[in-house]
N, C-alpha and C. Protein backbone atom coordinates (compact mmCIF):
# COMPACT_ATOMS: atom_id res chain seq x y z
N UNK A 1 -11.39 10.64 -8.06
CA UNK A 1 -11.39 9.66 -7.00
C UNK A 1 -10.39 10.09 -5.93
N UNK A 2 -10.64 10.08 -4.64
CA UNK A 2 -9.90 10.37 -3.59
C UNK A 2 -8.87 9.14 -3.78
N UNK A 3 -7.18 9.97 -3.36
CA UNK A 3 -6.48 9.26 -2.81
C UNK A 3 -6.75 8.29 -1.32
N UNK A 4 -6.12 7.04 -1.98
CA UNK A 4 -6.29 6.27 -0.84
C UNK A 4 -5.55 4.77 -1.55
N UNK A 5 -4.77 4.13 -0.53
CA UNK A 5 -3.56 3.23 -0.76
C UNK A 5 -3.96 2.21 -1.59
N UNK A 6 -5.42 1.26 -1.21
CA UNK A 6 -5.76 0.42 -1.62
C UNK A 6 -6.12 0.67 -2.91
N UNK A 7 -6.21 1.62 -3.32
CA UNK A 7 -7.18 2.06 -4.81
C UNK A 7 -6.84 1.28 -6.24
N UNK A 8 -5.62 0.98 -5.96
CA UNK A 8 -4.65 0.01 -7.60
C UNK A 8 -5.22 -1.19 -7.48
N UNK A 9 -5.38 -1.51 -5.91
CA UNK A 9 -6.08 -3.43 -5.39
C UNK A 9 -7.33 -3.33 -5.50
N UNK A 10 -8.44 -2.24 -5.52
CA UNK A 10 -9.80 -2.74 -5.66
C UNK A 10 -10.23 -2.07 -6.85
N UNK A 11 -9.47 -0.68 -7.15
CA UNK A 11 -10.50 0.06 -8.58
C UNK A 11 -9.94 -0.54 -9.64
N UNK A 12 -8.38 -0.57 -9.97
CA UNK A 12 -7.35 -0.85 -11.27
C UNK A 12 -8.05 -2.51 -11.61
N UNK A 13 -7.75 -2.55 -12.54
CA UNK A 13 -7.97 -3.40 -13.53
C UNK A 13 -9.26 -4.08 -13.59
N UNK A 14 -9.12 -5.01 -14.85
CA UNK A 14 -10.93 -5.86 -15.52
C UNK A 14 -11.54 -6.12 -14.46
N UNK A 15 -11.03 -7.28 -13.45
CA UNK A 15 -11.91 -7.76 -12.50
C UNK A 15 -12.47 -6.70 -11.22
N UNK A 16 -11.43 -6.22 -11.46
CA UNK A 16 -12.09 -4.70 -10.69
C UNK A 16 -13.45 -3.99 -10.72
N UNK A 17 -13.02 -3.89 -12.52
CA UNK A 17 -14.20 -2.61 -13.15
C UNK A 17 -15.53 -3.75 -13.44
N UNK A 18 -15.17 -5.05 -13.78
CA UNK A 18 -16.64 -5.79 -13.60
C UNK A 18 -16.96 -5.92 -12.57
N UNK A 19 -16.31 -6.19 -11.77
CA UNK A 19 -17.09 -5.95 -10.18
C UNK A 19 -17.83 -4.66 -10.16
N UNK A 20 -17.00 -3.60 -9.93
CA UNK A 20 -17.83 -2.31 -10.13
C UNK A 20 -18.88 -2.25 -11.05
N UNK A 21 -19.35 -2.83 -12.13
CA UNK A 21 -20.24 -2.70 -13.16
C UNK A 21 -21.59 -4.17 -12.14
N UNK A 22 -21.17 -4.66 -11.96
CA UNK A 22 -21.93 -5.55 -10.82
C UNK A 22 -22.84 -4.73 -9.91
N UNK A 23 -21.80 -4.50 -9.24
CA UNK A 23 -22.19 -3.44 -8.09
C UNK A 23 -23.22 -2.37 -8.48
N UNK A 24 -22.80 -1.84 -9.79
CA UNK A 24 -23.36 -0.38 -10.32
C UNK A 24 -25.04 -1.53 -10.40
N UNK A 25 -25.17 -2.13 -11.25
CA UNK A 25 -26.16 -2.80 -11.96
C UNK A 25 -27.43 -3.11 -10.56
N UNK A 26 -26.29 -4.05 -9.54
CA UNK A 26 -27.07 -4.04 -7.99
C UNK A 26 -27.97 -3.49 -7.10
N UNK A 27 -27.36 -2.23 -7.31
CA UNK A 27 -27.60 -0.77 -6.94
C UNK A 27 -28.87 -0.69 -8.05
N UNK A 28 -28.35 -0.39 -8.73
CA UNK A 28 -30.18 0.00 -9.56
C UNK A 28 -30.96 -0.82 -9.76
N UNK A 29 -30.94 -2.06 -9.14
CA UNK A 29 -31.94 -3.07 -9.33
C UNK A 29 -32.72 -3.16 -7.63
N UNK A 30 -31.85 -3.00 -6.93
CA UNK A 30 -32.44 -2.10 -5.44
C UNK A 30 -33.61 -1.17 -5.68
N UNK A 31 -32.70 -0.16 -6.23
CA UNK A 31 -33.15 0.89 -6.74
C UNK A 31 -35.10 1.21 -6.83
N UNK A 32 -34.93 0.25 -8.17
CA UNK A 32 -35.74 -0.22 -9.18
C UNK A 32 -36.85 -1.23 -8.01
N UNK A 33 -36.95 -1.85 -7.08
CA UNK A 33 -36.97 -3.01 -5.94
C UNK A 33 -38.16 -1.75 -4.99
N UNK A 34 -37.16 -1.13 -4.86
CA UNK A 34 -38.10 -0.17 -3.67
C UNK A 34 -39.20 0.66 -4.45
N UNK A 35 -38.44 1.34 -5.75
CA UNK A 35 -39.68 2.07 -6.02
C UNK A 35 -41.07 1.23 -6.59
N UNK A 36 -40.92 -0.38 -7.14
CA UNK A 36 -41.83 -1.14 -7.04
C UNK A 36 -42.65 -1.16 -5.76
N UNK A 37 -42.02 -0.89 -4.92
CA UNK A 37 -42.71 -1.33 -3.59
C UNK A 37 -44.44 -0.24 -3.74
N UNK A 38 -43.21 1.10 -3.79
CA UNK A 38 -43.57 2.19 -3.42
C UNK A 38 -44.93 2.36 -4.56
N UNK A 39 -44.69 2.11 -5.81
CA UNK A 39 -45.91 1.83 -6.85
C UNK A 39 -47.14 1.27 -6.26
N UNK A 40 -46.42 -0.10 -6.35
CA UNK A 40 -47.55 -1.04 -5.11
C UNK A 40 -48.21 -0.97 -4.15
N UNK A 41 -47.96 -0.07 -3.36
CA UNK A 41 -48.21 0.30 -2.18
C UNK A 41 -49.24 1.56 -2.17
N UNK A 42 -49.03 2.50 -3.18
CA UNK A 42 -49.99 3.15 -3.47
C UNK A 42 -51.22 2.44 -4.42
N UNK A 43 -51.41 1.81 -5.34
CA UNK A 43 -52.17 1.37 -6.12
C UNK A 43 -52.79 0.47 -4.93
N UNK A 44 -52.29 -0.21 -4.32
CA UNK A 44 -53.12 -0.71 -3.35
C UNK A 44 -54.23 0.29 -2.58
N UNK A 45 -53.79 1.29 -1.75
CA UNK A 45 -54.50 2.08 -1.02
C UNK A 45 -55.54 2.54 -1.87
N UNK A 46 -54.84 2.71 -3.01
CA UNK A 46 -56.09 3.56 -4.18
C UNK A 46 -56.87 2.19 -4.05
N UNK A 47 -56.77 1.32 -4.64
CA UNK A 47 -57.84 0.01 -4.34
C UNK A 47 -58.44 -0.07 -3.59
N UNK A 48 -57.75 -0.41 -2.03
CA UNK A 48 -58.78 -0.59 -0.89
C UNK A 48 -60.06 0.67 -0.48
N UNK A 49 -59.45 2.24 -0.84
CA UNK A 49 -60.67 2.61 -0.80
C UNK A 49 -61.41 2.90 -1.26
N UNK A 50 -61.29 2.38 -2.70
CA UNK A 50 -62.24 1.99 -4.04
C UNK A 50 -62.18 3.39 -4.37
N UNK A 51 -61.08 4.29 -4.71
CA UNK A 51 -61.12 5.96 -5.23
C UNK A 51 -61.71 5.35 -6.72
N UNK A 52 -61.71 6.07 -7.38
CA UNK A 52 -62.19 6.16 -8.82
C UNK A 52 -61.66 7.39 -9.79
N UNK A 53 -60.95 7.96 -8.79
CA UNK A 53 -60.55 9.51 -9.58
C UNK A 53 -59.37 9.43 -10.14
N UNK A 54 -58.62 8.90 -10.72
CA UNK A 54 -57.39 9.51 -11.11
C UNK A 54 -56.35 10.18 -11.30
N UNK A 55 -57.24 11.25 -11.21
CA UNK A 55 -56.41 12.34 -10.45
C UNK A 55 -56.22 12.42 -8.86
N UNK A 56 -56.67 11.72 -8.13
CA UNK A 56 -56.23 11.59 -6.97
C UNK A 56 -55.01 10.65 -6.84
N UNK A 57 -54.87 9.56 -7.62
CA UNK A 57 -53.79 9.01 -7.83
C UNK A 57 -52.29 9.52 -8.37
N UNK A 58 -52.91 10.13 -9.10
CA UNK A 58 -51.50 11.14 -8.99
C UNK A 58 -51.08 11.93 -8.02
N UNK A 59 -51.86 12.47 -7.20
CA UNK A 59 -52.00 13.41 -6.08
C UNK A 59 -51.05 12.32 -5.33
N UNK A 60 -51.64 11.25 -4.91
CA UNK A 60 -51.17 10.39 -3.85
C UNK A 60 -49.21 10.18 -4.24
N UNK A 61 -49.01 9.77 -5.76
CA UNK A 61 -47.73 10.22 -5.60
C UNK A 61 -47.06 11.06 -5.82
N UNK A 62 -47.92 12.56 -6.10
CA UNK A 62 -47.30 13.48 -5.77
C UNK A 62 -47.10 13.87 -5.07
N UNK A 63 -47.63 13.49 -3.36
CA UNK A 63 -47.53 13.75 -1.96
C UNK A 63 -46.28 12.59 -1.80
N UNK A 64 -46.14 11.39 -1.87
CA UNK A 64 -45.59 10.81 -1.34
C UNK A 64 -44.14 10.62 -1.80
N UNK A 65 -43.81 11.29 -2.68
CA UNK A 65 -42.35 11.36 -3.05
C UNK A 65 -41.56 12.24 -2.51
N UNK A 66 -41.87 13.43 -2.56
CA UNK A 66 -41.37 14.92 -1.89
C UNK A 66 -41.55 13.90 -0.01
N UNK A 67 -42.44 13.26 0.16
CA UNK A 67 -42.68 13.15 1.68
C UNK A 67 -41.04 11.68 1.79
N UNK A 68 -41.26 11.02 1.23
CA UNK A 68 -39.85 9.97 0.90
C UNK A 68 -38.65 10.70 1.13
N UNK A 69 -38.88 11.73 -0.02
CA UNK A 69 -37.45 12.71 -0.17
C UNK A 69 -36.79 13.02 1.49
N UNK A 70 -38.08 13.56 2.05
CA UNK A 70 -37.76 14.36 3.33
C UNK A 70 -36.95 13.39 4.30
N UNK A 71 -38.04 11.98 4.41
CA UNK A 71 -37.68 10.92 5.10
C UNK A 71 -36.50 10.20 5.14
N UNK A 72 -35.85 9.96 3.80
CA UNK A 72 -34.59 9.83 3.09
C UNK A 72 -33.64 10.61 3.81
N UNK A 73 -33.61 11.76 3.46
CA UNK A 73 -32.84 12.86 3.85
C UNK A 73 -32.21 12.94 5.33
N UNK A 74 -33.83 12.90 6.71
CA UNK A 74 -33.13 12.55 7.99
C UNK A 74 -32.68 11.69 8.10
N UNK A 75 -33.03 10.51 7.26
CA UNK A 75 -32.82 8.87 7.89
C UNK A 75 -31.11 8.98 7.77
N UNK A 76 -30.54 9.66 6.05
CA UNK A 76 -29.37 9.68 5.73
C UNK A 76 -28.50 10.47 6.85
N UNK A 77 -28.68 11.45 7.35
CA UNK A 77 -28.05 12.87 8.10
C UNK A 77 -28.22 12.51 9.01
N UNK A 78 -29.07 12.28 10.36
CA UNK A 78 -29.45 11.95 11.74
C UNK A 78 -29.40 9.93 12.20
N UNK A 79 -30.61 9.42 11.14
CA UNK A 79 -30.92 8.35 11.92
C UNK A 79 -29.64 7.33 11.44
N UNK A 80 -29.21 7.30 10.68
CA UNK A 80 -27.91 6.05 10.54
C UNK A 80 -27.02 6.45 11.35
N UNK A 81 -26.69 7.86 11.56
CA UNK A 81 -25.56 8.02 12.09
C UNK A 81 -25.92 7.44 13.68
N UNK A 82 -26.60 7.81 14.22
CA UNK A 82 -27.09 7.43 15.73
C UNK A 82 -27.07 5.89 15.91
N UNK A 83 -27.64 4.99 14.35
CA UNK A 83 -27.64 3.62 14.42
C UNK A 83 -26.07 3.08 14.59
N UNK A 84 -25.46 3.70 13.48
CA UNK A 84 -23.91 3.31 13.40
C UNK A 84 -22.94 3.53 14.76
N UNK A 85 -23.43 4.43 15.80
CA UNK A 85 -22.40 4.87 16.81
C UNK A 85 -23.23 3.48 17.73
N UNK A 86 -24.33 3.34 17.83
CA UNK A 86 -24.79 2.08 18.24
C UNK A 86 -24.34 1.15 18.38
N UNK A 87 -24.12 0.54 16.78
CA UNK A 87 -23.68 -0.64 16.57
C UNK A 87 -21.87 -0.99 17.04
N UNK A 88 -21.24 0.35 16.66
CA UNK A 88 -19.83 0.44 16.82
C UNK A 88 -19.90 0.22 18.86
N UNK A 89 -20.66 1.32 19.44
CA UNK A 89 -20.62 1.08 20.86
C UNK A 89 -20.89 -0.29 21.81
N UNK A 90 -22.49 -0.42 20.95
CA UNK A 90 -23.15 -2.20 21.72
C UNK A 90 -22.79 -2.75 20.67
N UNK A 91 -22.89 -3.44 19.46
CA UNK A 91 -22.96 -4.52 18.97
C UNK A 91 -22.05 -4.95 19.02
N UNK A 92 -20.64 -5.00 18.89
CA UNK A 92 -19.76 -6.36 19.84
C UNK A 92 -18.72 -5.89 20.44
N UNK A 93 -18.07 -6.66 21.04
CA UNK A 93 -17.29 -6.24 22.01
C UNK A 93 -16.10 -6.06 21.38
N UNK A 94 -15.64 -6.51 20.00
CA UNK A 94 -13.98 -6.18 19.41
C UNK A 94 -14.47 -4.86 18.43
N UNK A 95 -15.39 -4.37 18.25
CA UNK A 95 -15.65 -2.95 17.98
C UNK A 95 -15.25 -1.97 18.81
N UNK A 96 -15.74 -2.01 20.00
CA UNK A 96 -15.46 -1.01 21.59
C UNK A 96 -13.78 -1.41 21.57
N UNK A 97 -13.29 -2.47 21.44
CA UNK A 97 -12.12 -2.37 21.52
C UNK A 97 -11.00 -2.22 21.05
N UNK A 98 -11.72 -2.05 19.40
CA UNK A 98 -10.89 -1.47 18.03
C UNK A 98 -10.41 0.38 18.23
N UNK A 99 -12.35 0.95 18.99
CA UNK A 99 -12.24 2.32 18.69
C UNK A 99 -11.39 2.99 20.07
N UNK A 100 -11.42 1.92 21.35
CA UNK A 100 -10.57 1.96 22.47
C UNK A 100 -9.39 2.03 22.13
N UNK A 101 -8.47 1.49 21.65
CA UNK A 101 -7.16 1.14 20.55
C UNK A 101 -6.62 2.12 19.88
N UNK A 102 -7.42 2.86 19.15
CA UNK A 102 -7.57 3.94 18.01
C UNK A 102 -7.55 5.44 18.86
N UNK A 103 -8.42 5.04 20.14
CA UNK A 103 -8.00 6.77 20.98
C UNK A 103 -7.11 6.65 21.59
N UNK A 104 -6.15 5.43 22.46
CA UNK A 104 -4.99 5.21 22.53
C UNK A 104 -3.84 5.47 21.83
N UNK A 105 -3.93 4.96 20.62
CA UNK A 105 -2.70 5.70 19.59
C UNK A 105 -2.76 7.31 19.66
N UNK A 106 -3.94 7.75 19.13
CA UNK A 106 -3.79 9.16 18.63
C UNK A 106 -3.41 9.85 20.27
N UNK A 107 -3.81 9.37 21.22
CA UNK A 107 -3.04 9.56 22.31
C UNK A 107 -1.26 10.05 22.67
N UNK A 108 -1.20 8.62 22.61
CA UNK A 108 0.12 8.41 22.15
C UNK A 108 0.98 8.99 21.54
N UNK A 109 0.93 9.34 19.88
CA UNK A 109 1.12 9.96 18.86
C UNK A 109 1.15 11.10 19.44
N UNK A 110 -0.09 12.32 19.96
CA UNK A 110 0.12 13.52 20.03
C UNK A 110 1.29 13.46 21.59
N UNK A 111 1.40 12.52 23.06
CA UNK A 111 1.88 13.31 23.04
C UNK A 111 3.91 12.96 22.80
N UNK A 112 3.77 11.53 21.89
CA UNK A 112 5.37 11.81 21.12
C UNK A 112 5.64 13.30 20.47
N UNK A 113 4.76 13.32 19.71
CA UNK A 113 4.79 14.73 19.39
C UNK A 113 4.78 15.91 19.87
N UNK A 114 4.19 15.91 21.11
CA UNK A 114 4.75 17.11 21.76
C UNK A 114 2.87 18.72 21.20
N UNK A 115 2.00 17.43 20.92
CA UNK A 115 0.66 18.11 20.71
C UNK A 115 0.11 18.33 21.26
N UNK A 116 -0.50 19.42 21.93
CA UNK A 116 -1.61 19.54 22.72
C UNK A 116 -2.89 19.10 22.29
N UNK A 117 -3.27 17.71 22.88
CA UNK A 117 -5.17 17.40 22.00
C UNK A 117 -5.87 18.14 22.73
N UNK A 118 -7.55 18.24 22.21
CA UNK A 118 -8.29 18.55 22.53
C UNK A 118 -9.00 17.08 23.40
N UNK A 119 -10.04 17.51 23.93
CA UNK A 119 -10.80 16.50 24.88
C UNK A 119 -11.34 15.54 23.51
N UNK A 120 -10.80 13.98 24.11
CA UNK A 120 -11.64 13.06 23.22
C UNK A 120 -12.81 12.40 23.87
């Protein structure tokens, strides 16, 4: 586990680790939530166009997992990140003025210090 100050106040002790066992349990019931979807969602299509093959049903989630995977993958790497600078920029106004605040200090800081920054 990475150092970090708070770690004795949220990981250390019982009510801690049942929380965490909460959380863990949460998480795979999500989990468990979507790939229902994802079941469903195919057995449907196989329904509506009345296939009959079976082996096409497997086909269908053998295409559509590797295709998830991919989707997963940008959504994780590209599309949150673009959502999150979003939300931090427009969605409210004591956000813009937290991260306004925050380039001020390190401002500050480098030049008490006597740092040359780079462009922020």
């Amino acid at each position: 586990m990475m150092e970090d100050p708070k770690a004795h106040e949220y990981w250390n002790g019982p009510k801690n680790k049942l929380i965490r066992y909460y959380f863990y349990i949460n998480t795979g019931l999500n989990v468990f939530n979507n790939f229902k979807y994802l079941v469903g969602a195919i057995l449907a299509v196989y329904w509506m166009l009345h296939l009959k093959n079976p082996i096409t049903l497997l086909i269908m989630f053998g295409v559509s997992i590797p295709m998830l995977g991919v989707i997963g993958y940008y959504s994780i790497h590209h599309i949150n990140k673009v959502m999150d600078w979003l939300n931090v920029r427009f969605g409210t106004h004591y956000s813009l003025l937290n991260i306004t605040l925050l380039q001020d200090i390190r401002k500050a800081v480098y030049k008490i210090a006597g740092i040359k920054e780079n462009k922020i």
